[in-house]
PDB file of N, CA and C in Angstrom:
ATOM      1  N   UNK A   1    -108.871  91.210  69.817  1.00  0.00           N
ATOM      2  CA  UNK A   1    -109.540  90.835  68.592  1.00  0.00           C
ATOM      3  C   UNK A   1    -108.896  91.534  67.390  1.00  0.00           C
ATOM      4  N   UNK A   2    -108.958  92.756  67.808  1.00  0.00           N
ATOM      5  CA  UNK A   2    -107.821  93.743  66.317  1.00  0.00           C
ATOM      6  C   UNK A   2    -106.627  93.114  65.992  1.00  0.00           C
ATOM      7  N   UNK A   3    -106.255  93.094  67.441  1.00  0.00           N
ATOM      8  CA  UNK A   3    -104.434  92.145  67.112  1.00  0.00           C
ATOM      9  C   UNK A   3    -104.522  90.704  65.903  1.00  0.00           C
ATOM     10  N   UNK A   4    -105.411  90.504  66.596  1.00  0.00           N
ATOM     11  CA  UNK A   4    -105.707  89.030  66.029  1.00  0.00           C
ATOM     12  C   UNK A   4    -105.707  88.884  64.654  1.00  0.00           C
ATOM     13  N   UNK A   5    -107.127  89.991  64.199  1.00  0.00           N
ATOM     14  CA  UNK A   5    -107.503  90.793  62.807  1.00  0.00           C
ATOM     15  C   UNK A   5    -106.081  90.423  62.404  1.00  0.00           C
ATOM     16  N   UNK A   6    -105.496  91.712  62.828  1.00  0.00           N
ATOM     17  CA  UNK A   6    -104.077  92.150  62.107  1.00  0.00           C
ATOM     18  C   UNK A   6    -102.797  91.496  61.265  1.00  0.00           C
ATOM     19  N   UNK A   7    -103.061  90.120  62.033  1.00  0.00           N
ATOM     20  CA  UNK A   7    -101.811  89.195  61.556  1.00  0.00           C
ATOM     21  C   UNK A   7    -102.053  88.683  60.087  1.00  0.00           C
ATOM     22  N   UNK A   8    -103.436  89.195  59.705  1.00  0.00           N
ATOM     23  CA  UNK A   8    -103.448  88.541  58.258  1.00  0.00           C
ATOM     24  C   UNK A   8    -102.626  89.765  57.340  1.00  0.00           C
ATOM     25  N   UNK A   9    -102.265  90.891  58.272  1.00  0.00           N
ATOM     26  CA  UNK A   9    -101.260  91.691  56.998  1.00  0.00           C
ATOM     27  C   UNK A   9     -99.773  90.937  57.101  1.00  0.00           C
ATOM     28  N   UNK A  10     -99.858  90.078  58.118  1.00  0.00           N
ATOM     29  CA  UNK A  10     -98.333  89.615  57.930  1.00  0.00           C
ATOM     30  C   UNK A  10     -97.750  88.041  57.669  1.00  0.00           C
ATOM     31  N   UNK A  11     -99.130  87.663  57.627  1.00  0.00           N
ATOM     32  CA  UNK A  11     -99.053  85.897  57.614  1.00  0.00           C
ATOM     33  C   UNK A  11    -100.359  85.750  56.151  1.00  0.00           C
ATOM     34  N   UNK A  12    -100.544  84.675  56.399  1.00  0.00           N
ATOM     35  CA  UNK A  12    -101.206  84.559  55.300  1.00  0.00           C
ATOM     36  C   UNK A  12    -102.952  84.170  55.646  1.00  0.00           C
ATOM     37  N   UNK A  13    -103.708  84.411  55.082  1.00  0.00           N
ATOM     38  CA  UNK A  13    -105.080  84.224  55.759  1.00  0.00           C
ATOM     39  C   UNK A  13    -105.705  83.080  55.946  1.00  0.00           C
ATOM     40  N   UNK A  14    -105.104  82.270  55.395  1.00  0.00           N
ATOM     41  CA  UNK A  14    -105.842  80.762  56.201  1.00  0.00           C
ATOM     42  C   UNK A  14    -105.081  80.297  57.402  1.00  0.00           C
ATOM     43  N   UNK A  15    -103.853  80.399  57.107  1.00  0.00           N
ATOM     44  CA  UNK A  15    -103.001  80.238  58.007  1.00  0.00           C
ATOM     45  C   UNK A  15    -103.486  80.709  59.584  1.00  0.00           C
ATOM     46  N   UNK A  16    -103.729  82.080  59.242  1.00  0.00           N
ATOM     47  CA  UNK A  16    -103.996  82.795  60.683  1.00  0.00           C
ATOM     48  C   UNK A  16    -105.907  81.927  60.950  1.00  0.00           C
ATOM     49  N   UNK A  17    -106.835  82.031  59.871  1.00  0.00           N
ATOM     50  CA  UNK A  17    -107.714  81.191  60.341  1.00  0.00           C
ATOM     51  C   UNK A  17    -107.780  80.108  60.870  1.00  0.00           C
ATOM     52  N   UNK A  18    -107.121  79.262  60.501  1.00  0.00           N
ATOM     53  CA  UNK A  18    -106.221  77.923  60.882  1.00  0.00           C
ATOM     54  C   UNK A  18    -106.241  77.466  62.397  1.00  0.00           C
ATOM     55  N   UNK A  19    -105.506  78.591  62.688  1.00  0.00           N
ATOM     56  CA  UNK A  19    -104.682  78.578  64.248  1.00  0.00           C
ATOM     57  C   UNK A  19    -106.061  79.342  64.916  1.00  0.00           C
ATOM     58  N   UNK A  20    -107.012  80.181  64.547  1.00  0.00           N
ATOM     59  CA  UNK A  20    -108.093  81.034  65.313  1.00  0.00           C
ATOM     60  C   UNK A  20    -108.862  79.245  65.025  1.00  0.00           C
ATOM     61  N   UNK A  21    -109.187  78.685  64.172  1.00  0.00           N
ATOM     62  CA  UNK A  21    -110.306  77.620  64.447  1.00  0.00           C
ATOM     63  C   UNK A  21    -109.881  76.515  65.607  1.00  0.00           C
ATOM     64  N   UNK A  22    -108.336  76.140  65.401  1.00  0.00           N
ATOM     65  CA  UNK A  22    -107.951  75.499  66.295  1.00  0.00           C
ATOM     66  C   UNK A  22    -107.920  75.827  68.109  1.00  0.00           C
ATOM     67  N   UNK A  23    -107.209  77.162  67.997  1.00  0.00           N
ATOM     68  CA  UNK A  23    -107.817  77.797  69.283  1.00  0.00           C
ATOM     69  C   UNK A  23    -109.283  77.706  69.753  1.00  0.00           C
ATOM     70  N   UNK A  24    -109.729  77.646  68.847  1.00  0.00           N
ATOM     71  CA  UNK A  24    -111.503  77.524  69.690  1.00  0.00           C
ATOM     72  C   UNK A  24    -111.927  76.417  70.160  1.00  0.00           C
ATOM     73  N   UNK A  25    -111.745  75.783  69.149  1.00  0.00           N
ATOM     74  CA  UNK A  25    -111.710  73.991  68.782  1.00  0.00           C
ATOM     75  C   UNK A  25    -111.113  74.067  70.528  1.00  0.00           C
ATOM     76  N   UNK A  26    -110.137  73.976  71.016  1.00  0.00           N
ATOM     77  CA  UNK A  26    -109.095  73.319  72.384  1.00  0.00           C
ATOM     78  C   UNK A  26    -109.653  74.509  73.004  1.00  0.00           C
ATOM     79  N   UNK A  27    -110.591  75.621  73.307  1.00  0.00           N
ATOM     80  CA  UNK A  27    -111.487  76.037  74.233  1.00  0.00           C
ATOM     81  C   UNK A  27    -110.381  76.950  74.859  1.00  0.00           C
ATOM     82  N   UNK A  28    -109.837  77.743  73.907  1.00  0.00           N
ATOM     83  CA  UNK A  28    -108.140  78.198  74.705  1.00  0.00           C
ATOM     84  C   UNK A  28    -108.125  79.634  73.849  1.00  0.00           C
ATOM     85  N   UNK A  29    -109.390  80.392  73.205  1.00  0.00           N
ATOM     86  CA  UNK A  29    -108.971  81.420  72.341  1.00  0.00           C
ATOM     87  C   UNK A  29    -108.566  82.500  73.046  1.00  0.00           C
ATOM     88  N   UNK A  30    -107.374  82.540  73.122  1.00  0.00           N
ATOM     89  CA  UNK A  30    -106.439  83.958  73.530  1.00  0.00           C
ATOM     90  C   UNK A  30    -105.765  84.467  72.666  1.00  0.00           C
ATOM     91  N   UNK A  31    -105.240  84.937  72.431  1.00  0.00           N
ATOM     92  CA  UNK A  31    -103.891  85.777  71.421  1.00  0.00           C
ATOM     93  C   UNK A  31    -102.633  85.133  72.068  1.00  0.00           C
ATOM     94  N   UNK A  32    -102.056  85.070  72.728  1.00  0.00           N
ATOM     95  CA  UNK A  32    -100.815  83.917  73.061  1.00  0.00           C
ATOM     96  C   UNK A  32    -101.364  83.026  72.777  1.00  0.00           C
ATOM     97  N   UNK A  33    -102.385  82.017  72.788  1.00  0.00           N
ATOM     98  CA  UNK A  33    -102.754  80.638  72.193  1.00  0.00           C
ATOM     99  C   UNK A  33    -102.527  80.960  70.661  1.00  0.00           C
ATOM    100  N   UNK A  34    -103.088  81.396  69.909  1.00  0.00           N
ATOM    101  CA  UNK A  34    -103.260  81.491  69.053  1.00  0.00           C
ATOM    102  C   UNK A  34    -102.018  81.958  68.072  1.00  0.00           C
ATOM    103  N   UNK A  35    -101.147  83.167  68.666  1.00  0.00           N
ATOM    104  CA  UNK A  35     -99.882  83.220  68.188  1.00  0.00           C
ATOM    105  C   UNK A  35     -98.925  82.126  68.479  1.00  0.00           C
ATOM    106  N   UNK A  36     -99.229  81.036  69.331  1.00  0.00           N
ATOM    107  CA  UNK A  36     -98.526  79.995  69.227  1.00  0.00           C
ATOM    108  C   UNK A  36     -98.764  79.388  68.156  1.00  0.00           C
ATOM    109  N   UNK A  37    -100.081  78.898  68.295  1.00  0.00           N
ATOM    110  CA  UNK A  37    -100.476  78.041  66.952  1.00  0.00           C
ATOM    111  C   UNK A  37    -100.037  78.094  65.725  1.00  0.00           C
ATOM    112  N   UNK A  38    -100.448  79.873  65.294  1.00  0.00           N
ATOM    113  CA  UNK A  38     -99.592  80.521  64.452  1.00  0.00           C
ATOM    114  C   UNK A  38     -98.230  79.688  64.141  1.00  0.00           C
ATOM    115  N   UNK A  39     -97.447  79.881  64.643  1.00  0.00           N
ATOM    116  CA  UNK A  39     -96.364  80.240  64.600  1.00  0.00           C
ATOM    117  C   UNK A  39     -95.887  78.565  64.356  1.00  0.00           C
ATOM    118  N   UNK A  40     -96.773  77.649  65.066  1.00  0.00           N
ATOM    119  CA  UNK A  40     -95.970  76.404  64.891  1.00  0.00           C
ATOM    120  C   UNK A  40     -97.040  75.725  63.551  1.00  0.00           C
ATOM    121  N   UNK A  41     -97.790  76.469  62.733  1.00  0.00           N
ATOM    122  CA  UNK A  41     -98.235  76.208  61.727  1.00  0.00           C
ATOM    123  C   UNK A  41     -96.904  76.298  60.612  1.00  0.00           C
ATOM    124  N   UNK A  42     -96.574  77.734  60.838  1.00  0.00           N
ATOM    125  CA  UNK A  42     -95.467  78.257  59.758  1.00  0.00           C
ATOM    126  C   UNK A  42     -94.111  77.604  60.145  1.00  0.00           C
ATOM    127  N   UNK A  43     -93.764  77.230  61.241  1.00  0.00           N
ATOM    128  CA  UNK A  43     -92.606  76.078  60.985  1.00  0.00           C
ATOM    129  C   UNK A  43     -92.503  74.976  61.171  1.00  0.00           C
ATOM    130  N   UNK A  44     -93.970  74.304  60.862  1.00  0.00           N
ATOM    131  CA  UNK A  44     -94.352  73.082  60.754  1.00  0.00           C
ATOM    132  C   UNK A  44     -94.061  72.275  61.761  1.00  0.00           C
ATOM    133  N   UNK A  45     -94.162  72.483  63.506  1.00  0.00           N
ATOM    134  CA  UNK A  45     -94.239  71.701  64.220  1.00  0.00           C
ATOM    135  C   UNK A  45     -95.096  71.503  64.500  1.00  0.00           C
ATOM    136  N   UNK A  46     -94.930  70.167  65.537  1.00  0.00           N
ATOM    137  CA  UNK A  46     -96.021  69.683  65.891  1.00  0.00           C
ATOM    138  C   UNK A  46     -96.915  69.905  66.192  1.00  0.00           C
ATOM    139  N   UNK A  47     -98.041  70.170  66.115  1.00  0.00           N
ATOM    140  CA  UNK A  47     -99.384  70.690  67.210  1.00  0.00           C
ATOM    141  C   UNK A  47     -99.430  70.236  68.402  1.00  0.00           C
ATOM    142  N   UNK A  48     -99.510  69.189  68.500  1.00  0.00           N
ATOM    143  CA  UNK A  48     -99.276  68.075  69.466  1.00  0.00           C
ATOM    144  C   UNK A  48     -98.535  67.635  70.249  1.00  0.00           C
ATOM    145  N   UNK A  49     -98.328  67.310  71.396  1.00  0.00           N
ATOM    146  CA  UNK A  49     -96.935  66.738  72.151  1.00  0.00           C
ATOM    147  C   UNK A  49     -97.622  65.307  72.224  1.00  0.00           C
ATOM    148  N   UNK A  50     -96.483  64.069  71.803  1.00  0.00           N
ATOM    149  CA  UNK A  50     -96.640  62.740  71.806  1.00  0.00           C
ATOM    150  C   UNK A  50     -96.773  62.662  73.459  1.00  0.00           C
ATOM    151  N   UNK A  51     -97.590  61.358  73.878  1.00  0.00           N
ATOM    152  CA  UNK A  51     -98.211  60.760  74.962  1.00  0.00           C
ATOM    153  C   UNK A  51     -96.626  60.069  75.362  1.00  0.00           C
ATOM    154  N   UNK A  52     -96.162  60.131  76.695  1.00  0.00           N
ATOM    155  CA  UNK A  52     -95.181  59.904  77.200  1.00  0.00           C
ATOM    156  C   UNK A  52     -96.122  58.735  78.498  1.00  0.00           C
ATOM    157  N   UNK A  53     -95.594  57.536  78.502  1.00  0.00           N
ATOM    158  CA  UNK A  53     -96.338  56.420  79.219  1.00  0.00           C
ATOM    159  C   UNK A  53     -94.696  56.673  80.559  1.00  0.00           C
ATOM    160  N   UNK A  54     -96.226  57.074  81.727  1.00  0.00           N
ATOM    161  CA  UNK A  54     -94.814  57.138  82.807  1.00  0.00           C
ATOM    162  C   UNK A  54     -94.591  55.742  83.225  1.00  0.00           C
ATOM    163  N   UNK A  55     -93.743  55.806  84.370  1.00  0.00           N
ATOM    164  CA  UNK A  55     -92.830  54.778  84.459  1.00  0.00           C
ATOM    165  C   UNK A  55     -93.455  54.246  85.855  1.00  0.00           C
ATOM    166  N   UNK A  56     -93.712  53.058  85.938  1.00  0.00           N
ATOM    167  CA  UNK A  56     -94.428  52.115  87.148  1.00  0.00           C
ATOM    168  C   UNK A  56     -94.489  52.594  87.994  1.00  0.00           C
ATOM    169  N   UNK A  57     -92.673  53.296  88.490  1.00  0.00           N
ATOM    170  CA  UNK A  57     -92.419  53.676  89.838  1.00  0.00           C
ATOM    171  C   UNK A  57     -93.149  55.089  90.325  1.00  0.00           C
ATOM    172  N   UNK A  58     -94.064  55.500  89.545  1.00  0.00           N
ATOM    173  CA  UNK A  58     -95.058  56.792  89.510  1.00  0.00           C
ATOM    174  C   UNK A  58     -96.489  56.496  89.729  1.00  0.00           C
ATOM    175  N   UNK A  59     -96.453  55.198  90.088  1.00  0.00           N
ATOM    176  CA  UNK A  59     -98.011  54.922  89.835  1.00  0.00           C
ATOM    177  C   UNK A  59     -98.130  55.447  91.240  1.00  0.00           C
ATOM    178  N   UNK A  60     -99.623  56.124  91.599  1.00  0.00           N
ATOM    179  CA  UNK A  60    -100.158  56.114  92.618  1.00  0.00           C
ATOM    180  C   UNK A  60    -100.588  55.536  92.974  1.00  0.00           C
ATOM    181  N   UNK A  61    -100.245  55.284  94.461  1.00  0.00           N
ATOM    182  CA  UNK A  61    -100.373  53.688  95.388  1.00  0.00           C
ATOM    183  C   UNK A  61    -101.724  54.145  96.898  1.00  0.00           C
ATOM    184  N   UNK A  62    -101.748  55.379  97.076  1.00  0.00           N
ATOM    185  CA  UNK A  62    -102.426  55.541  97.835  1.00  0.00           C
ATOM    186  C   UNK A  62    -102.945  57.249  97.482  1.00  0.00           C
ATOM    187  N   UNK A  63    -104.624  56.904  97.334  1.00  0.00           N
ATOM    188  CA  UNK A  63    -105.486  57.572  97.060  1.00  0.00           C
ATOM    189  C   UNK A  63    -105.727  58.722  97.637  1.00  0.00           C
ATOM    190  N   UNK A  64    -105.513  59.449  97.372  1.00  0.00           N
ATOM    191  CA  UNK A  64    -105.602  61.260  97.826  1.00  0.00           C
ATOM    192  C   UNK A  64    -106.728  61.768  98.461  1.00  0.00           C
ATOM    193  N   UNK A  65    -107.365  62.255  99.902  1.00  0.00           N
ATOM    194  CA  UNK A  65    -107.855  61.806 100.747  1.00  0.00           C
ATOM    195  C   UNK A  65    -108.838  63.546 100.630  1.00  0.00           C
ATOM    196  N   UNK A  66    -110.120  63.815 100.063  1.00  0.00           N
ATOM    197  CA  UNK A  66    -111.024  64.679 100.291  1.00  0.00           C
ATOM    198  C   UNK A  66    -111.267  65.189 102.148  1.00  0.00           C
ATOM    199  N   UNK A  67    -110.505  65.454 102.641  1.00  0.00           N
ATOM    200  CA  UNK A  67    -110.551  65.563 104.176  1.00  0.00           C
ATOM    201  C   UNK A  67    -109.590  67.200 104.318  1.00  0.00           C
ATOM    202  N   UNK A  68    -110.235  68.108 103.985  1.00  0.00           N
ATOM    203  CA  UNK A  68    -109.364  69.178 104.748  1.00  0.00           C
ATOM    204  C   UNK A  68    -109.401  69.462 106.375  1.00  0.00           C
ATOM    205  N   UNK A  69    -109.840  68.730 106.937  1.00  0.00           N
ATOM    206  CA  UNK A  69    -109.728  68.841 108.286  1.00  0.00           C
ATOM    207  C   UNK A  69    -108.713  68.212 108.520  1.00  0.00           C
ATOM    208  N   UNK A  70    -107.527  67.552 107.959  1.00  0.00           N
ATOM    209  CA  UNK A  70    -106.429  66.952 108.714  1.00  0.00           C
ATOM    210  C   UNK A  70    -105.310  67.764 108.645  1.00  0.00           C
ATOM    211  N   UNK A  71    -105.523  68.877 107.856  1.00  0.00           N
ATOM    212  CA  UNK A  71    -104.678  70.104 108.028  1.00  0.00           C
ATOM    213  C   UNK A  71    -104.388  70.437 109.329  1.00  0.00           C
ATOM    214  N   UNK A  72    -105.802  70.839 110.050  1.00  0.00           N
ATOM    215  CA  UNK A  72    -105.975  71.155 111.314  1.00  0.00           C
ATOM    216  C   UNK A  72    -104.980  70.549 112.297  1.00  0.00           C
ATOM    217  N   UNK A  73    -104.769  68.933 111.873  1.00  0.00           N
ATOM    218  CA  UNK A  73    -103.379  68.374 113.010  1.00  0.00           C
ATOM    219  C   UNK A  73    -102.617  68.452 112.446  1.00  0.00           C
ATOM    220  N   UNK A  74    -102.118  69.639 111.483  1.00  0.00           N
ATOM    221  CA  UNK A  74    -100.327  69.948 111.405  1.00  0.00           C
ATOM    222  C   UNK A  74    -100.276  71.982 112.093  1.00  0.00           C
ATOM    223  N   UNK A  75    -101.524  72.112 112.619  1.00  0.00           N
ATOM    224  CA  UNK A  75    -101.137  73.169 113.519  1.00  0.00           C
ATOM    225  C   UNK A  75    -100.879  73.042 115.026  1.00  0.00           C
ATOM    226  N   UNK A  76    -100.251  73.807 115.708  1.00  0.00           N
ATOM    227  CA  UNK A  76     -99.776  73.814 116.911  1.00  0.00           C
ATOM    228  C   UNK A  76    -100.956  73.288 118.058  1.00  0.00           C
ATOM    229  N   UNK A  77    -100.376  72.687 119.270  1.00  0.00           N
ATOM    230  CA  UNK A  77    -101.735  72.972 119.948  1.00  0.00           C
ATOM    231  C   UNK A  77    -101.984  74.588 120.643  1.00  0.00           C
ATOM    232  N   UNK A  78    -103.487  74.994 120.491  1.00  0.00           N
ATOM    233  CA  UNK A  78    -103.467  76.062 121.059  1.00  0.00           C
ATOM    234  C   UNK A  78    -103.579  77.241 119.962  1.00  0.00           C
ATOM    235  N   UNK A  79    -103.033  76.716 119.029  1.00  0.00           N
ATOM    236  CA  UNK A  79    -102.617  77.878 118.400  1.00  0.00           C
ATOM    237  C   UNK A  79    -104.107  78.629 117.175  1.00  0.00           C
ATOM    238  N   UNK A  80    -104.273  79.759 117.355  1.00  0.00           N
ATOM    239  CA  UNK A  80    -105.377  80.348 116.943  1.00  0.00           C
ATOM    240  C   UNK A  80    -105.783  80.481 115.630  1.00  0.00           C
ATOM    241  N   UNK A  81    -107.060  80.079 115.027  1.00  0.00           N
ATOM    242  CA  UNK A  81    -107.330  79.720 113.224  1.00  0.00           C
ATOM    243  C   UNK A  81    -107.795  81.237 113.099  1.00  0.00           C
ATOM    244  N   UNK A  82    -107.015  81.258 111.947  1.00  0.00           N
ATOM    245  CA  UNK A  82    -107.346  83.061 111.219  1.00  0.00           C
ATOM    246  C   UNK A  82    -108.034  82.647 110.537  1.00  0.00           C
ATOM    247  N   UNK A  83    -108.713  81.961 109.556  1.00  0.00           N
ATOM    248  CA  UNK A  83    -109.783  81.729 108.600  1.00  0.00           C
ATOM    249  C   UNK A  83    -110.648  81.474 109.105  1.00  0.00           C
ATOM    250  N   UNK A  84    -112.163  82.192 108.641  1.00  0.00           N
ATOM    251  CA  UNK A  84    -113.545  80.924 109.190  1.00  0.00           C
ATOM    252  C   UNK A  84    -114.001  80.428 108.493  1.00  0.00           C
TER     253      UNK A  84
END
């Protein structure tokens, strides 16, 4: 929180408010979040990364299966479970 304080001796004070409202706003308030923000306030990049539409051959074709018991048949037969 001091750190945080602090950057208004070296940046400018909305600026650093700026990037602390936005950090909260995206549920991400850390000091690396926030010195990012910072930082891409003052050289005017993007906030944002543009939406990249993947490519057909990525679509998922078969549905990802809630079953951790099929783990169980990629162990040996015989072979003894350390977890309970």
């Amino acid at each position: 929180m001091v750190e945080i304080l602090s950057l208004v001796l070296q940046h400018d004070e909305q600026v650093v408010l700026t990037a602390v409202e936005l950090a909260l706003k995206a549920g991400v308030p850390t000091k690396t979040h926030i010195l990012n923000l910072l930082h891409r306030l003052i050289d005017g990049t993007p906030l944002s990364t543009p939406t990249i539409p993947a490519p057909a051959a990525l679509t998922l074709t078969t549905e990802p299966q809630a079953n951790v018991e099929r783990y169980d048949t990629l162990r040996r037969p015989g072979e003894a479970r350390h977890a309970s």
